[in-house]
Protein backbone atom coordinates (compact mmCIF):
# COMPACT_ATOMS: atom_id res chain seq x y z
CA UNK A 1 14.47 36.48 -0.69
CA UNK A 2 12.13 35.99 1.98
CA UNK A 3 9.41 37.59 4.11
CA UNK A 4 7.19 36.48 6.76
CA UNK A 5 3.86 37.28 8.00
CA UNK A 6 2.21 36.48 11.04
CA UNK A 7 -1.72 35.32 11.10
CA UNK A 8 -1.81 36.42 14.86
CA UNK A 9 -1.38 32.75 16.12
CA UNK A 10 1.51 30.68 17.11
CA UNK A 11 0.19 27.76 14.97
CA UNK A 12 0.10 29.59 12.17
CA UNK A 13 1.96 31.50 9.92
CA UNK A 14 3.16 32.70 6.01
CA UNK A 15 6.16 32.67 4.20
CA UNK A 16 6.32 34.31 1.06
CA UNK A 17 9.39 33.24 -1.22
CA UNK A 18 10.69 34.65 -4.21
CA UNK A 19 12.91 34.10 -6.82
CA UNK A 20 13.67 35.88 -10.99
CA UNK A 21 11.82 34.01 -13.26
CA UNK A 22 13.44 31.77 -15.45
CA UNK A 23 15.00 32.70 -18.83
CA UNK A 24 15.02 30.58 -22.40
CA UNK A 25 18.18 28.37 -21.52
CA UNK A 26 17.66 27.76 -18.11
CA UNK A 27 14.02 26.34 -18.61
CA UNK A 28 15.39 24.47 -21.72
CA UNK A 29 18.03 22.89 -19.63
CA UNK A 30 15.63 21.85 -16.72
CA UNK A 31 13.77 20.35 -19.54
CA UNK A 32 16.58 18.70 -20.81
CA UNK A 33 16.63 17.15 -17.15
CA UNK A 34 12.91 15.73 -17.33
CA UNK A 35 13.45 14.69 -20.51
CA UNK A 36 16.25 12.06 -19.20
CA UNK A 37 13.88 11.14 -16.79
CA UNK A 38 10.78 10.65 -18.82
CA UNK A 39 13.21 7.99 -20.59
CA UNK A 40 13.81 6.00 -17.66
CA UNK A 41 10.17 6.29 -16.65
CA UNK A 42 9.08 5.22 -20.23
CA UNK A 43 11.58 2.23 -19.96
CA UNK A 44 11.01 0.96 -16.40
CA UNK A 45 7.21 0.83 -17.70
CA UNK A 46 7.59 -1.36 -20.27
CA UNK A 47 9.42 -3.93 -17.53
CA UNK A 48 6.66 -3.58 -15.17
CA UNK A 49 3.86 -3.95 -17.72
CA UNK A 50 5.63 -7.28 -19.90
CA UNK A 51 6.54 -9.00 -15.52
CA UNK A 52 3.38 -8.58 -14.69
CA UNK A 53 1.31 -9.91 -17.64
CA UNK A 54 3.45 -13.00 -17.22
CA UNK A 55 2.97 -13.19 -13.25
CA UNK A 56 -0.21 -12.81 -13.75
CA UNK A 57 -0.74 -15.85 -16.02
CA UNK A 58 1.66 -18.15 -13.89
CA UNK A 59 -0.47 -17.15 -10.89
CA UNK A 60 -3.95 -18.13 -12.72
CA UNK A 61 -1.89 -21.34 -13.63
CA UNK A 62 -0.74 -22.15 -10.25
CA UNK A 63 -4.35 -21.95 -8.83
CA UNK A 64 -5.60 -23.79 -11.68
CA UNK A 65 -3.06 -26.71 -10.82
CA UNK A 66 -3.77 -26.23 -7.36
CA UNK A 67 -7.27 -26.59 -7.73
CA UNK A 68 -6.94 -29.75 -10.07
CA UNK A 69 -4.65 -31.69 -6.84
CA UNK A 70 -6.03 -30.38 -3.39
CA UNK A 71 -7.23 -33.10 -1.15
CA UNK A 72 -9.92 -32.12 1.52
CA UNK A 73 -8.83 -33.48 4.86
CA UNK A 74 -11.70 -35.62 6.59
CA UNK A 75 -10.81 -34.99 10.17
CA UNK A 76 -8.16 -32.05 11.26
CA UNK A 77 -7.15 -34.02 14.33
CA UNK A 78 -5.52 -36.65 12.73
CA UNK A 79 -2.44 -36.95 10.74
CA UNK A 80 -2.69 -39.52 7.52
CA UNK A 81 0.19 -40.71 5.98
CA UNK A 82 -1.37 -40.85 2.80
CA UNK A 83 -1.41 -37.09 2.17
CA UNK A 84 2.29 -37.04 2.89
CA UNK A 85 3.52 -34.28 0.41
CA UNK A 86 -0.02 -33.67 -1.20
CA UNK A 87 -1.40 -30.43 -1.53
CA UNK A 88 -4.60 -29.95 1.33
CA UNK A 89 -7.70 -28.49 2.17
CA UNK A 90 -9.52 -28.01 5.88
CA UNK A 91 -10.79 -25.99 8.00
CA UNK A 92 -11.05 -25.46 11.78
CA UNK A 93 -10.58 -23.17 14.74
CA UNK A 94 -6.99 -21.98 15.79
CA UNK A 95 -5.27 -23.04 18.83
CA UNK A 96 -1.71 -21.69 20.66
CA UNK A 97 -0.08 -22.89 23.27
CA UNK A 98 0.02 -20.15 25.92
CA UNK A 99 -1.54 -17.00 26.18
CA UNK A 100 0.40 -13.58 25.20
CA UNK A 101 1.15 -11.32 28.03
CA UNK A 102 2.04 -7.65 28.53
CA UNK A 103 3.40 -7.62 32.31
CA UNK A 104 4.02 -3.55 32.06
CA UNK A 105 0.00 -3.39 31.78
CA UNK A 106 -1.13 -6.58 33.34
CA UNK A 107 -3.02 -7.83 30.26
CA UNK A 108 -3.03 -11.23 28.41
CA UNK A 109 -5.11 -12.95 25.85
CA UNK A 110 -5.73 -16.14 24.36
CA UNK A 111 -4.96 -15.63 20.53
CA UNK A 112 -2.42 -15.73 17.53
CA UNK A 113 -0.76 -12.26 17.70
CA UNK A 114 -1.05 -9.18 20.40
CA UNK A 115 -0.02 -5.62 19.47
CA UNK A 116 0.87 -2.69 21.58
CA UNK A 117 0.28 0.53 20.38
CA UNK A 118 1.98 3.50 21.49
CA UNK A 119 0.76 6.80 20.51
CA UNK A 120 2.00 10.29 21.55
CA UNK A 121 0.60 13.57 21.27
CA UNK A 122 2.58 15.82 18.90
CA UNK A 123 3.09 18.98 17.15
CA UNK A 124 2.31 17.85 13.11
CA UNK A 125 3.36 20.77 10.14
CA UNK A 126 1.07 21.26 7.60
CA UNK A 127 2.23 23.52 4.69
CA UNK A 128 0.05 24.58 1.49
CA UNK A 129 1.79 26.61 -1.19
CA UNK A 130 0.80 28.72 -4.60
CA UNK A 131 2.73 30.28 -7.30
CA UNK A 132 2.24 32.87 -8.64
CA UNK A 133 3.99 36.00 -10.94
CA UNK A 134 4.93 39.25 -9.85
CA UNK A 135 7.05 42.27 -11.33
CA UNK A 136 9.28 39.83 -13.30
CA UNK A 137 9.69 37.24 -10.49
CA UNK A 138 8.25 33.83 -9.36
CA UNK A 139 7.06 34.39 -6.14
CA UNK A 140 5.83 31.23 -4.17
CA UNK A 141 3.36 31.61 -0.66
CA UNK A 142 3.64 29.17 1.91
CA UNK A 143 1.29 28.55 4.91
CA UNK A 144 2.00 26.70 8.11
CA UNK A 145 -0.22 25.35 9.82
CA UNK A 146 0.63 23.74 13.34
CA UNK A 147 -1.94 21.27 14.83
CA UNK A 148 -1.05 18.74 18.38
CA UNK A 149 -2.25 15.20 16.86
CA UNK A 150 -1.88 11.71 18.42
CA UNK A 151 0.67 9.83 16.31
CA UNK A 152 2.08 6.70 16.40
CA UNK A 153 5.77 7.55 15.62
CA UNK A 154 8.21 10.27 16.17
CA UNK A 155 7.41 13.61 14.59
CA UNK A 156 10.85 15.41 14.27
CA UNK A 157 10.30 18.55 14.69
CA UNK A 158 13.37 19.94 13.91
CA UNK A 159 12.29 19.79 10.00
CA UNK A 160 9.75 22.38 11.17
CA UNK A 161 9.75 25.95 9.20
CA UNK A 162 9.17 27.11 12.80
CA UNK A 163 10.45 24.82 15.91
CA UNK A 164 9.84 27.39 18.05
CA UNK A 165 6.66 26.86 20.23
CA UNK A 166 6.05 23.48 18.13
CA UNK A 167 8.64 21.28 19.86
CA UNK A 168 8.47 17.88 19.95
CA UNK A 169 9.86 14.92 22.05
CA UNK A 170 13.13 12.87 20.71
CA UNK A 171 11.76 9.51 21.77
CA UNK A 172 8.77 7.70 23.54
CA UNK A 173 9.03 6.23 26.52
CA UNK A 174 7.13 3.60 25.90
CA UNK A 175 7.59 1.70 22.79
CA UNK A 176 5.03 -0.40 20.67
CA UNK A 177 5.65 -4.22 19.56
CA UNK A 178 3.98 -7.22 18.67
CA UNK A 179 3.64 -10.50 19.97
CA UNK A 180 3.47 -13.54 18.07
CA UNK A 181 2.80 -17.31 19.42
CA UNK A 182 5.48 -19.82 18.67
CA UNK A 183 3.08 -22.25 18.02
CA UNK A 184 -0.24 -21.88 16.10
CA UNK A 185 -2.13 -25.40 15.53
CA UNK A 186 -5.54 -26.03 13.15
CA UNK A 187 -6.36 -29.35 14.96
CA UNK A 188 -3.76 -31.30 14.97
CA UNK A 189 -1.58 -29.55 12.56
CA UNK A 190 0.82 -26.89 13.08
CA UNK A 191 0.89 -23.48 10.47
CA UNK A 192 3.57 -22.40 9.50
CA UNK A 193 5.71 -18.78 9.96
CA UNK A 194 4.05 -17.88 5.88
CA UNK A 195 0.80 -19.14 6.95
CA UNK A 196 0.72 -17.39 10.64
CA UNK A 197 2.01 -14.14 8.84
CA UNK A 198 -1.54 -13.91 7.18
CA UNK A 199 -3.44 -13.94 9.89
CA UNK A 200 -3.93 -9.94 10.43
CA UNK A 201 -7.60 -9.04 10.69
CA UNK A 202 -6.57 -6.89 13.86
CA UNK A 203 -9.06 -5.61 16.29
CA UNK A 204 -8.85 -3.44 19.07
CA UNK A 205 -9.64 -5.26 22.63
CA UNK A 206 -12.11 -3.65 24.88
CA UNK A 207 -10.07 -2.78 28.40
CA UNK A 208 -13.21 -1.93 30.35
CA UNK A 209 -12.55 -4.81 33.01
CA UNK A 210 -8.92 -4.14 33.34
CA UNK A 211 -7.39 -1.95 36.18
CA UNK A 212 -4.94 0.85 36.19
CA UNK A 213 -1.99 -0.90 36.12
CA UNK A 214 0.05 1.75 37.95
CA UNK A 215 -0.41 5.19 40.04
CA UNK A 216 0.97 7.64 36.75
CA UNK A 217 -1.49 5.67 34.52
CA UNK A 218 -5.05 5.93 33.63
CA UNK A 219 -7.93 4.13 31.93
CA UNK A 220 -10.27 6.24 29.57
CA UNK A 221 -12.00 3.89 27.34
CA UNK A 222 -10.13 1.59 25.22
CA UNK A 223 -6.98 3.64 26.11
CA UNK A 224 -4.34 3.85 28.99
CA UNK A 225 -3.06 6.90 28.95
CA UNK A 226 0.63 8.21 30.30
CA UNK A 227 -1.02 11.72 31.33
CA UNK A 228 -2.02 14.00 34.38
CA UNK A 229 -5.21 15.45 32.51
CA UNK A 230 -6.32 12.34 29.27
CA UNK A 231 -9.05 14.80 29.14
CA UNK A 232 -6.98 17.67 27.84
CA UNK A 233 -3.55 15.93 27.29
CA UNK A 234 -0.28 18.18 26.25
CA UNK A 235 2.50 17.85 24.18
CA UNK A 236 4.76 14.39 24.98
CA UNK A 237 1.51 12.17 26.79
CA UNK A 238 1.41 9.12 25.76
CA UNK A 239 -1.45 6.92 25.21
CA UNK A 240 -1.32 2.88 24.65
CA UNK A 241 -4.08 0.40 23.27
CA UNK A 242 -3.75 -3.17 22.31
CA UNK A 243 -5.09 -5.12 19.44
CA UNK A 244 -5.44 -9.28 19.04
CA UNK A 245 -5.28 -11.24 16.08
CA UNK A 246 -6.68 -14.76 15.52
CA UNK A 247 -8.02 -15.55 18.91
CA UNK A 248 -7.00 -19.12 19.64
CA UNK A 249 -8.81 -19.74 22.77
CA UNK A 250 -13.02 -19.04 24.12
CA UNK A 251 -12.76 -15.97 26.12
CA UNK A 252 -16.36 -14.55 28.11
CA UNK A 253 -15.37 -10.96 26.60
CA UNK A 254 -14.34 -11.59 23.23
CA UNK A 255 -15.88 -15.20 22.19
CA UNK A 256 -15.06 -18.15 20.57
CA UNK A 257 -11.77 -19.01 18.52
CA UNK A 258 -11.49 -18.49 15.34
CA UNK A 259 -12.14 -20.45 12.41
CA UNK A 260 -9.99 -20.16 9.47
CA UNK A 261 -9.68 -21.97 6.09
CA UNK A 262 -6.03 -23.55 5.42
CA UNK A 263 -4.90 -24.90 1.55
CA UNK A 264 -1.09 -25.87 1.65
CA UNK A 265 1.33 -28.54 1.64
CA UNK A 266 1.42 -31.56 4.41
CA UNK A 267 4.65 -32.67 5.78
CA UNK A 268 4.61 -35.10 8.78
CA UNK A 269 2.10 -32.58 11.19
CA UNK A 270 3.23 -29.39 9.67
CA UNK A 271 1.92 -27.15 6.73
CA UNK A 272 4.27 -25.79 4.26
CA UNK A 273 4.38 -24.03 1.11
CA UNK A 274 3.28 -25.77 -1.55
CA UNK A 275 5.78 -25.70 -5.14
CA UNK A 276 4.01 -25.75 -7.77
CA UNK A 277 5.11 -26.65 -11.61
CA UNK A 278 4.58 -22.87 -12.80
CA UNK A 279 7.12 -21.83 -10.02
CA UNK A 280 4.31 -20.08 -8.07
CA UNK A 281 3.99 -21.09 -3.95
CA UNK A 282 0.77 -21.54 -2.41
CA UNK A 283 -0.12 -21.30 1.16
CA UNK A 284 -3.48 -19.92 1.24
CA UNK A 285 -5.44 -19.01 4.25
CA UNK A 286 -8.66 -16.79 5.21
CA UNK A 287 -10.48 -16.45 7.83
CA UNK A 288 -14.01 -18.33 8.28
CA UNK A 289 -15.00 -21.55 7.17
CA UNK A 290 -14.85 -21.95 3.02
CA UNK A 291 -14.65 -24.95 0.53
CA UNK A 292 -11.78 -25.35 -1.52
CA UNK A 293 -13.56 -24.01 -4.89
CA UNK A 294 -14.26 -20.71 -2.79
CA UNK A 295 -10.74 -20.18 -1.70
CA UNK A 296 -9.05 -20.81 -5.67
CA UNK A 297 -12.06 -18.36 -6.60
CA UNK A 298 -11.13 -15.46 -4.02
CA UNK A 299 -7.50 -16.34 -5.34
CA UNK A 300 -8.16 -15.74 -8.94
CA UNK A 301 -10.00 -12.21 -7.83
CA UNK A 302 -7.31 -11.37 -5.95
CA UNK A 303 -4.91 -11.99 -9.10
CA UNK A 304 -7.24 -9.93 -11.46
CA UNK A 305 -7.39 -6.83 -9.42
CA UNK A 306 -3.83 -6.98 -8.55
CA UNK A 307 -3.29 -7.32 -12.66
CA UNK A 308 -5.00 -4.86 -13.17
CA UNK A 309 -4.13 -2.14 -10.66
CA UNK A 310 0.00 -2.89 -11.91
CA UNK A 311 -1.52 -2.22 -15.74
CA UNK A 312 -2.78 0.86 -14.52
CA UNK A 313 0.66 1.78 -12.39
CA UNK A 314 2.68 0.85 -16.02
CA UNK A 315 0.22 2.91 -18.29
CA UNK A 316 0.31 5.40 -15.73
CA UNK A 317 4.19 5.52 -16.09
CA UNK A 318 4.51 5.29 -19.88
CA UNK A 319 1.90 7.89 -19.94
CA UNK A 320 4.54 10.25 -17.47
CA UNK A 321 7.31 9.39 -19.29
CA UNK A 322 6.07 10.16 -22.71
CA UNK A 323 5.18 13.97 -21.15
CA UNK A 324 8.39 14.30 -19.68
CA UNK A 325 10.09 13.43 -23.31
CA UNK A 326 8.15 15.93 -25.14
CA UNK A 327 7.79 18.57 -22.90
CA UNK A 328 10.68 20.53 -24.91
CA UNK A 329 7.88 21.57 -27.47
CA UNK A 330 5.80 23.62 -24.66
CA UNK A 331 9.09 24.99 -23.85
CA UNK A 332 10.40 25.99 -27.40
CA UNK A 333 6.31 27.96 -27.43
CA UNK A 334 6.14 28.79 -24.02
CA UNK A 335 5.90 32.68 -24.35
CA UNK A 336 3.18 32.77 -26.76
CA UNK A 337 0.16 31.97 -24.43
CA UNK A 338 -2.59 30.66 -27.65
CA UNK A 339 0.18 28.51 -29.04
CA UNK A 340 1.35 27.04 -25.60
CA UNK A 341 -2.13 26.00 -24.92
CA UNK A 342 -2.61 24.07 -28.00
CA UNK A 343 0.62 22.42 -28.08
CA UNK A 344 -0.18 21.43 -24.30
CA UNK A 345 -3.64 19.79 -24.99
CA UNK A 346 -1.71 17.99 -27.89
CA UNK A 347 1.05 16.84 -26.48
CA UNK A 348 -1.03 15.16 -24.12
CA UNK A 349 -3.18 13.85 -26.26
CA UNK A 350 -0.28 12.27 -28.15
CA UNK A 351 0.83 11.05 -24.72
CA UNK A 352 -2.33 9.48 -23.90
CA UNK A 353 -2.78 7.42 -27.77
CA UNK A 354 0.96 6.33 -27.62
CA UNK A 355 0.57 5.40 -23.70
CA UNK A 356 -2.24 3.25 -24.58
CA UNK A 357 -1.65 1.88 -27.87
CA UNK A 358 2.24 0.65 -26.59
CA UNK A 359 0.62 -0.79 -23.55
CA UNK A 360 -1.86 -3.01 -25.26
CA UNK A 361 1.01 -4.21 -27.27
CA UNK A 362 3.35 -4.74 -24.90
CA UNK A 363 0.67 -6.54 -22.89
CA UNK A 364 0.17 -8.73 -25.85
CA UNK A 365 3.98 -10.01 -26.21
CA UNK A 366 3.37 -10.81 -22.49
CA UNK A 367 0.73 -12.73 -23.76
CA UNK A 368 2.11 -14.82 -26.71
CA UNK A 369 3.89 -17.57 -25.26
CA UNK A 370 0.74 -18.58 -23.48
CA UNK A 371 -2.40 -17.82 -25.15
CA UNK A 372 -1.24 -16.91 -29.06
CA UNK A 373 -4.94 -15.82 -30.08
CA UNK A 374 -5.61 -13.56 -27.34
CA UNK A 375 -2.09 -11.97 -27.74
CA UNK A 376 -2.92 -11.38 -31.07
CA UNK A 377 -6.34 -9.89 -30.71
CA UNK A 378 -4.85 -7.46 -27.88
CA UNK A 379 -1.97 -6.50 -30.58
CA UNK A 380 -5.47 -5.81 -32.98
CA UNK A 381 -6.74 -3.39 -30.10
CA UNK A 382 -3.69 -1.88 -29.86
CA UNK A 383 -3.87 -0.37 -33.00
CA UNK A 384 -6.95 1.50 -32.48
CA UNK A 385 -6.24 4.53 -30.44
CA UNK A 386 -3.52 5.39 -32.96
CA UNK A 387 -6.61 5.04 -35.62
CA UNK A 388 -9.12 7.12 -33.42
CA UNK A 389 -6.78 9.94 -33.25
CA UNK A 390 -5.37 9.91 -36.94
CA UNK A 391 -9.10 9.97 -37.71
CA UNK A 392 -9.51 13.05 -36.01
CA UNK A 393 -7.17 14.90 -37.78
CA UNK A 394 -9.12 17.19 -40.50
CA UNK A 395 -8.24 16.02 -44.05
CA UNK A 396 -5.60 18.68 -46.27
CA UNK A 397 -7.64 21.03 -48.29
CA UNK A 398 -7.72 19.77 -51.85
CA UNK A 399 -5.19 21.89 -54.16
């Protein structure tokens, strides 16, 4: 059933739904469901945790071996023979052949990549719901909220609760891309697509000495807008700005080209990924000027934090899918409200040692085919939380 309740505004309203509450079998059967789930979850963890403790250490390995065999180039405007197939560090300003151009709005630039951004101004749904009980039935109250935003892509607003009065567009007129040079040089060297595809540090360019570039289109700011009022726009205006990557060229506005650092393989005037003997690819570039020991340093942070954040994702899962697996004790005690509590805080509990003690392990097999003692130490540690908790347990009452 369903009832509806108006707030007094269009952009708003309440939908109240409700539904019997569910008896003994049906809850055990939906936790029958989660419980097949939890055992996918608690499997697909174990994959993620063991792939990455081993990417992880072929990465560090890589950039170790990379480290050991990079040559710094003397000069970038020559190509030397002798480097043929060696790994290589330098550093210097980027270059492109032509400027990019966007003919609809009579704007170019000197520089590695131009996008176009194309925005529109849209109805967006909000919803926010609670549950609650009522006479015997779950009973769930929904709010809409209806706000006009400026989005980047298509809100359909046919999944609306309400589509009436919050109607939305089926298209832009205008549509976003972005442009990419064919050919991106460091001196006399050309990058190549891996290498070019890393230079992203986007930022918005300044169109305060650029025209209206026709008679339905006006300048406000950084923005053209596709509107008769940017001031107060309505519901399908568009509005367009442009951002540059990697400028390649000295402009008055924007400055000079920019420098970037460059570690990767030489082949005749090109640079190519670089193979090394873990399996790992490098083709390393950031922006600014840095020696090689700085870049394999920013690489080996990069690794760590990455490490750790999929450690986190894989406890995080084993952690879920332990809870979904045992969640059939809450239901078995779910009507007695003292009991349901206490088998909730120790079910999670249980699903917080096991998470973390079968983590550490499996984090340690990942370990053992490179660095036996540390595998074995983390296999130590992962022992502990199991100890903590039994230790927590009060002792049986003597007899």
């Amino acid at each position: 059933s369903q009832q509806f309740s108006d707030t007094g505004s269009r952009r708003e309203h309440v939908k109240i739904t409700s539904e019997p509450k569910p008896g003994f079998l049906e809850r055990l059967s939906e936790t029958s469901g989660g419980m097949l789930m939890g055992l996918v979850t608690f499997l697909l963890s174990f994959y993620l945790i063991f792939t990455n403790e081993g990417r992880a250490l072929r990465t560090a390995k890589s950039l170790d071996e990379g480290l050991s065999l990079v040559i710094p180039l003397g000069s970038i405007h020559s190509v030397s023979q002798q480097n043929e197939g060696s790994l290589v560090h330098l550093a210097g300003t980027l270059s492109t052949s032509k400027p990019l151009f966007d003919p609809s709005y009579g704007l170019s630039i000197q520089a590695v990549k131009l996008k176009r951004k194309v925005e529109m101004y849209q109805w967006v749904e909000y919803e926010e719901s609670t549950e609650y009980e009522e006479n015997g039935e779950i009973k769930k109250e929904t709010k809409y909220t209806y706000n006009t935003e400026w989005k980047s892509e298509v809100v359909n607003s046919r999944n609306f609760d309400r589509e009436i009065g919050h109607k939305n567009p089926s298209a832009m007129a205008v549509e976003s891309f972005t442009a990419v040079s064919p050919n991106v040089q460091v001196g006399s060297f050309v990058l190549s697509k891996g290498l070019v595809d890393k230079i992203d540090d986007f930022k918005q360019m300044s169109l305060s000495n650029l025209e209206d570039p026709h008679a339905d289109v006006t300048r406000v700011g950084d923005y053209f807008y596709h509107s008769e009022n940017p001031r107060r726009p309505e519901v399908g205006d568009l509005r367009v700005s442009f951002f540059y990557a990697g400028l390649s060229g000295h402009d008055p506005h924007l400055g000079p080209a920019a420098k970037v650092t460059v570690i990767a393989r030489q082949r005749g005037d090109q640079l190519v990924p670089y193979h090394t003997k873990s399996g790992d690819v490098l083709q390393i570039l950031y922006p600014g000027e840095l020696s090689a020991e700085e870049v394999f340093q920013k690489e080996h942070e990069s690794n760590t934090m990455k490490t750790w954040a999929l450690r986190g994702a894989g406890w995080l899962a084993m952690f879920v899918g332990i809870s979904l697996m045992t969640r059939i004790f809450y239901t078995l005690v779910d009507w007695f409200p003292v009991v349901r509590d206490l088998v909730n805080i120790g079910l999670k509990a249980f699903a917080f040692c096991v998470a973390s003690s079968l983590s550490l392990l499996t984090i340690s097999v990942g370990w053992l085919f490179y660095r036996p003692l540390w595998a074995l130490l983390i296999g130590l540690l992962s022992v502990v939380p199991i100890v903590v908790a039994k230790s927590r347990v009060p002792p049986k009452k003597q007899q």
